[in-house]
C-alpha atoms as a PDB file:
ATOM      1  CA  UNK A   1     -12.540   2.570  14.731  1.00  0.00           C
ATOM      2  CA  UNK A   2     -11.205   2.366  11.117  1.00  0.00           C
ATOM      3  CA  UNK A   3      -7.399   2.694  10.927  1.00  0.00           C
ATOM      4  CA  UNK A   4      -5.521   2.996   7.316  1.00  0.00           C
ATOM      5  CA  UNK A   5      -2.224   1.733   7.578  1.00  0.00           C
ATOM      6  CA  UNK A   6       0.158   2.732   4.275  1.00  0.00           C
ATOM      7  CA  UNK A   7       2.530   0.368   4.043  1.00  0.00           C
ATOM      8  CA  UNK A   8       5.495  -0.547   1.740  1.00  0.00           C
ATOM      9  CA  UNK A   9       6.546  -3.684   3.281  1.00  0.00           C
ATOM     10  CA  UNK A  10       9.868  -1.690   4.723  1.00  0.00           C
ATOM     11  CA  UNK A  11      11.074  -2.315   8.083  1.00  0.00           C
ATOM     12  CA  UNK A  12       9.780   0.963   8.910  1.00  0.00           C
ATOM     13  CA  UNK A  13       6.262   0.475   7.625  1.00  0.00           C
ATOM     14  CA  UNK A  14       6.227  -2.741   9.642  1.00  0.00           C
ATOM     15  CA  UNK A  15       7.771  -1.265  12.764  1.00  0.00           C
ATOM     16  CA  UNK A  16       5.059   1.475  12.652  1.00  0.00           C
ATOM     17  CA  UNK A  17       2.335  -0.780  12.548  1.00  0.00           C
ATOM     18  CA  UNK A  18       3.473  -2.382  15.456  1.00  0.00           C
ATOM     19  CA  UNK A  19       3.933   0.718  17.328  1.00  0.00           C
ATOM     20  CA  UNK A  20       0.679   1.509  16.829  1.00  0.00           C
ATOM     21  CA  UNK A  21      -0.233  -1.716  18.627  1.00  0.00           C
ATOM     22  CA  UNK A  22      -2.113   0.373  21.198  1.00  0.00           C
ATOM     23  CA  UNK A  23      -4.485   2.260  19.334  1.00  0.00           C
ATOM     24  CA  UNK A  24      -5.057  -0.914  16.693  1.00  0.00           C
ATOM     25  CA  UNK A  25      -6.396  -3.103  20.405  1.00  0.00           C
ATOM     26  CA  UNK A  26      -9.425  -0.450  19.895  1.00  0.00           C
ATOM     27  CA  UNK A  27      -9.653  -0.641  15.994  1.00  0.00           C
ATOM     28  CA  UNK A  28     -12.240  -3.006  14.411  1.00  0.00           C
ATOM     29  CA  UNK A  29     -11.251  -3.047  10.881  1.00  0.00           C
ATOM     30  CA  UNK A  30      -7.540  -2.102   9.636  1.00  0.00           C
ATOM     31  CA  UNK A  31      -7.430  -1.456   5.789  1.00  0.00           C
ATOM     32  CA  UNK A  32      -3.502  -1.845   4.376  1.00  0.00           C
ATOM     33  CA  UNK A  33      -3.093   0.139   1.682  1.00  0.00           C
ATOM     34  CA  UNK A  34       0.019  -0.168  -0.951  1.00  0.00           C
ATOM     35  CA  UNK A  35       0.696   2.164  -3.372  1.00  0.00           C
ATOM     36  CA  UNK A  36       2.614   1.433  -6.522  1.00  0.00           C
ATOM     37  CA  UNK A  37       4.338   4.400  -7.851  1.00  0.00           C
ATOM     38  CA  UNK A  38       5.395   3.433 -10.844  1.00  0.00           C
ATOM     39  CA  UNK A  39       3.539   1.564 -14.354  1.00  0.00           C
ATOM     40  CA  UNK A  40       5.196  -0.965 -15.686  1.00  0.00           C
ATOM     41  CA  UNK A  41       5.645   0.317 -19.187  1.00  0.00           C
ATOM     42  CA  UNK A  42       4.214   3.515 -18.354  1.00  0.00           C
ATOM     43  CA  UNK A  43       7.850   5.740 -19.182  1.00  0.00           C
ATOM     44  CA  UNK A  44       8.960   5.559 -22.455  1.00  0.00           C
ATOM     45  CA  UNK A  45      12.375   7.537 -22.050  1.00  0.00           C
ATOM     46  CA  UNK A  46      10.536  10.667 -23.652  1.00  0.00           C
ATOM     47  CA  UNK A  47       8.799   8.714 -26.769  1.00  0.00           C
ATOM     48  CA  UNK A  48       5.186   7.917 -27.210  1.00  0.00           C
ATOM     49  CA  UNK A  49       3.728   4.917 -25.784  1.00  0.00           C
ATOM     50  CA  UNK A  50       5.629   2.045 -24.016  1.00  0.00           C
ATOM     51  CA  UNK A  51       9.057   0.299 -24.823  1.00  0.00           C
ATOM     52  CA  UNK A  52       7.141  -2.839 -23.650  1.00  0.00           C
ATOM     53  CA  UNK A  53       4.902  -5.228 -26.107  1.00  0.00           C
ATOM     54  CA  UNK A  54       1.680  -5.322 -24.083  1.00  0.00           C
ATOM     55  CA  UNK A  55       2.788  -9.121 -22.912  1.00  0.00           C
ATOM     56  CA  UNK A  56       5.349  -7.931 -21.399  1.00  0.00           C
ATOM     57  CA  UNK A  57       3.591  -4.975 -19.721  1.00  0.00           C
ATOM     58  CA  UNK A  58       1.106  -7.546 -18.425  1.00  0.00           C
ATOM     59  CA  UNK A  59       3.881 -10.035 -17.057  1.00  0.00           C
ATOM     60  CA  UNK A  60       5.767  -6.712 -15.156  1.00  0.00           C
ATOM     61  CA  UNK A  61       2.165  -5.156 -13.586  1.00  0.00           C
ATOM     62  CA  UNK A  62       1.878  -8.812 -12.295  1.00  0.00           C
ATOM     63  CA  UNK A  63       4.748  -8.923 -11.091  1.00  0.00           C
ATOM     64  CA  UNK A  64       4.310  -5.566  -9.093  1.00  0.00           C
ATOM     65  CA  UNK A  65       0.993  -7.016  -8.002  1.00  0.00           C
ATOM     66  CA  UNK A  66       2.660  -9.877  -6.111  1.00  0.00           C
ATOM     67  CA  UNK A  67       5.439  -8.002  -4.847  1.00  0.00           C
ATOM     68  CA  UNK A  68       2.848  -5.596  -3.014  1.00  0.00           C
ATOM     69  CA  UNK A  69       0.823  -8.295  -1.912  1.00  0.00           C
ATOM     70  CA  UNK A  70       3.715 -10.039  -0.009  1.00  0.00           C
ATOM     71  CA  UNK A  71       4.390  -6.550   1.118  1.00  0.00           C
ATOM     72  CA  UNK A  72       0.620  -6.255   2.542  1.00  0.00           C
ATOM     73  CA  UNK A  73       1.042  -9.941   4.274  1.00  0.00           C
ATOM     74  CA  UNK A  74       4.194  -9.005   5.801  1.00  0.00           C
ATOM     75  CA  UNK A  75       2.650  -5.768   7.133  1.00  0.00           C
ATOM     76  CA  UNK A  76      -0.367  -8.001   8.124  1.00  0.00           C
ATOM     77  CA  UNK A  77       1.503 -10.562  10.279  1.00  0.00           C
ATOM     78  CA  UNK A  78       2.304  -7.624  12.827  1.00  0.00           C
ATOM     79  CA  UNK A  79      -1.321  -6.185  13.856  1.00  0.00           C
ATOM     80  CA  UNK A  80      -4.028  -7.999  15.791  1.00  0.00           C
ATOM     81  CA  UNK A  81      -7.124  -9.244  14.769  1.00  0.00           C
ATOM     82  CA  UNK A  82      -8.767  -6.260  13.765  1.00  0.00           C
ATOM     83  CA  UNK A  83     -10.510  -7.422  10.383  1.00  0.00           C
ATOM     84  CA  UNK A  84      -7.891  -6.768   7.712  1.00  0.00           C
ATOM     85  CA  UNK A  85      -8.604  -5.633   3.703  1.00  0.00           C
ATOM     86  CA  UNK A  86      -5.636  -5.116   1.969  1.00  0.00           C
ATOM     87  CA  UNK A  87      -6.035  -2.585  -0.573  1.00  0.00           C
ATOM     88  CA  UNK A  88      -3.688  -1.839  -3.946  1.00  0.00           C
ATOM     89  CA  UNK A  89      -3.704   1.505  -5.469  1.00  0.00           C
ATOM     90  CA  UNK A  90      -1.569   3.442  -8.470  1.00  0.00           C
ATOM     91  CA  UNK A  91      -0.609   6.421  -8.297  1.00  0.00           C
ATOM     92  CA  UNK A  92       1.340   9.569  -5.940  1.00  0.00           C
ATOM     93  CA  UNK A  93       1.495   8.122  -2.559  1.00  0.00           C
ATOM     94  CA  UNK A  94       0.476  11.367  -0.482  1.00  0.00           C
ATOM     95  CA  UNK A  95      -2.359  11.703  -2.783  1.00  0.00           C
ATOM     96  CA  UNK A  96      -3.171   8.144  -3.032  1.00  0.00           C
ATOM     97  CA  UNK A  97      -3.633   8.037   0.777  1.00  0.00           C
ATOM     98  CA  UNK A  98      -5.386  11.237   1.339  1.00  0.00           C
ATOM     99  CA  UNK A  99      -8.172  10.133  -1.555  1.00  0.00           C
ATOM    100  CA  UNK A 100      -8.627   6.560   0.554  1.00  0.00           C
ATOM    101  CA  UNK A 101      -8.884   8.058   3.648  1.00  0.00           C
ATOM    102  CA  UNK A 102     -11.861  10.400   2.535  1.00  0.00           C
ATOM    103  CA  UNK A 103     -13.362   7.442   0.832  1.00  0.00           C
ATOM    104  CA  UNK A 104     -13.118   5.375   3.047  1.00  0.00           C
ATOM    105  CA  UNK A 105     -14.119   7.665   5.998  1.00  0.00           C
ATOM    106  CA  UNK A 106     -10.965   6.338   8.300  1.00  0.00           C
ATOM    107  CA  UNK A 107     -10.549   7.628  12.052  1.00  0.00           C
ATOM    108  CA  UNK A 108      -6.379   7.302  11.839  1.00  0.00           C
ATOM    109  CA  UNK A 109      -4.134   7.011   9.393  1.00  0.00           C
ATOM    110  CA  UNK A 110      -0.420   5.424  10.231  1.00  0.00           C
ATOM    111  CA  UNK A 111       2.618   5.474   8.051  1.00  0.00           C
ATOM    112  CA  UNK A 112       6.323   4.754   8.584  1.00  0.00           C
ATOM    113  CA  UNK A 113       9.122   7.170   8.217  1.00  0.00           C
ATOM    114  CA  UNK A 114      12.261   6.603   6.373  1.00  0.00           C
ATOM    115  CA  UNK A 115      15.212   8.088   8.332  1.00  0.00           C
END
């Protein structure tokens, strides 16, 4: 079984993944997928082209890059030892998820709720 889990690093995304501790026992390979929402650099306040010099734009997408990463080993260090690919992606979330999942060919998809 392939299970996407879309995560955020939030204690919700984390709490989900644990709660779906029972159906990840039967899962051989977990794929954690964050999404970033927004380019660094990518909103100009309603000009053309970015308020950033592309250094800067650089340093900022790195810094996203990390951020999510720590957010995908945080997720990580609450499911079992299903094999693990984390996976970054830009982009609307719903649709983000929905286009991995059909590439991917998943059997479950779990996500946390905000409340």
């Amino acid at each position: 079984m392939h299970i996407l889990i879309a995560t955020d690093g939030s204690p919700s995304s984390i709490d989900a993944a644990r709660a779906a501790g029972a159906i990840l026992r039967v899962a051989d390979h977990v794929t954690l997928l964050n999404v970033l929402t927004e380019v660094p650099g990518d909103d100009a306040g309603g000009f053309e082209g970015s308020v950033y010099s592309p250094g800067e734009q650089d340093r900022l997408w790195e810094q996203e890059l990390a951020e999510a990463g720590r957010e995908l080993e945080a997720t990580a260090a609450a499911l079992t030892k299903a094999k693990i690919d984390n996976l970054i992606e830009a982009g609307d979330v719903g649709g983000t998820i929905c286009r991995v999942a059909g590439e991917l060919g998943l059997d479950l998809i779990v996500v946390g709720a905000h409340s």
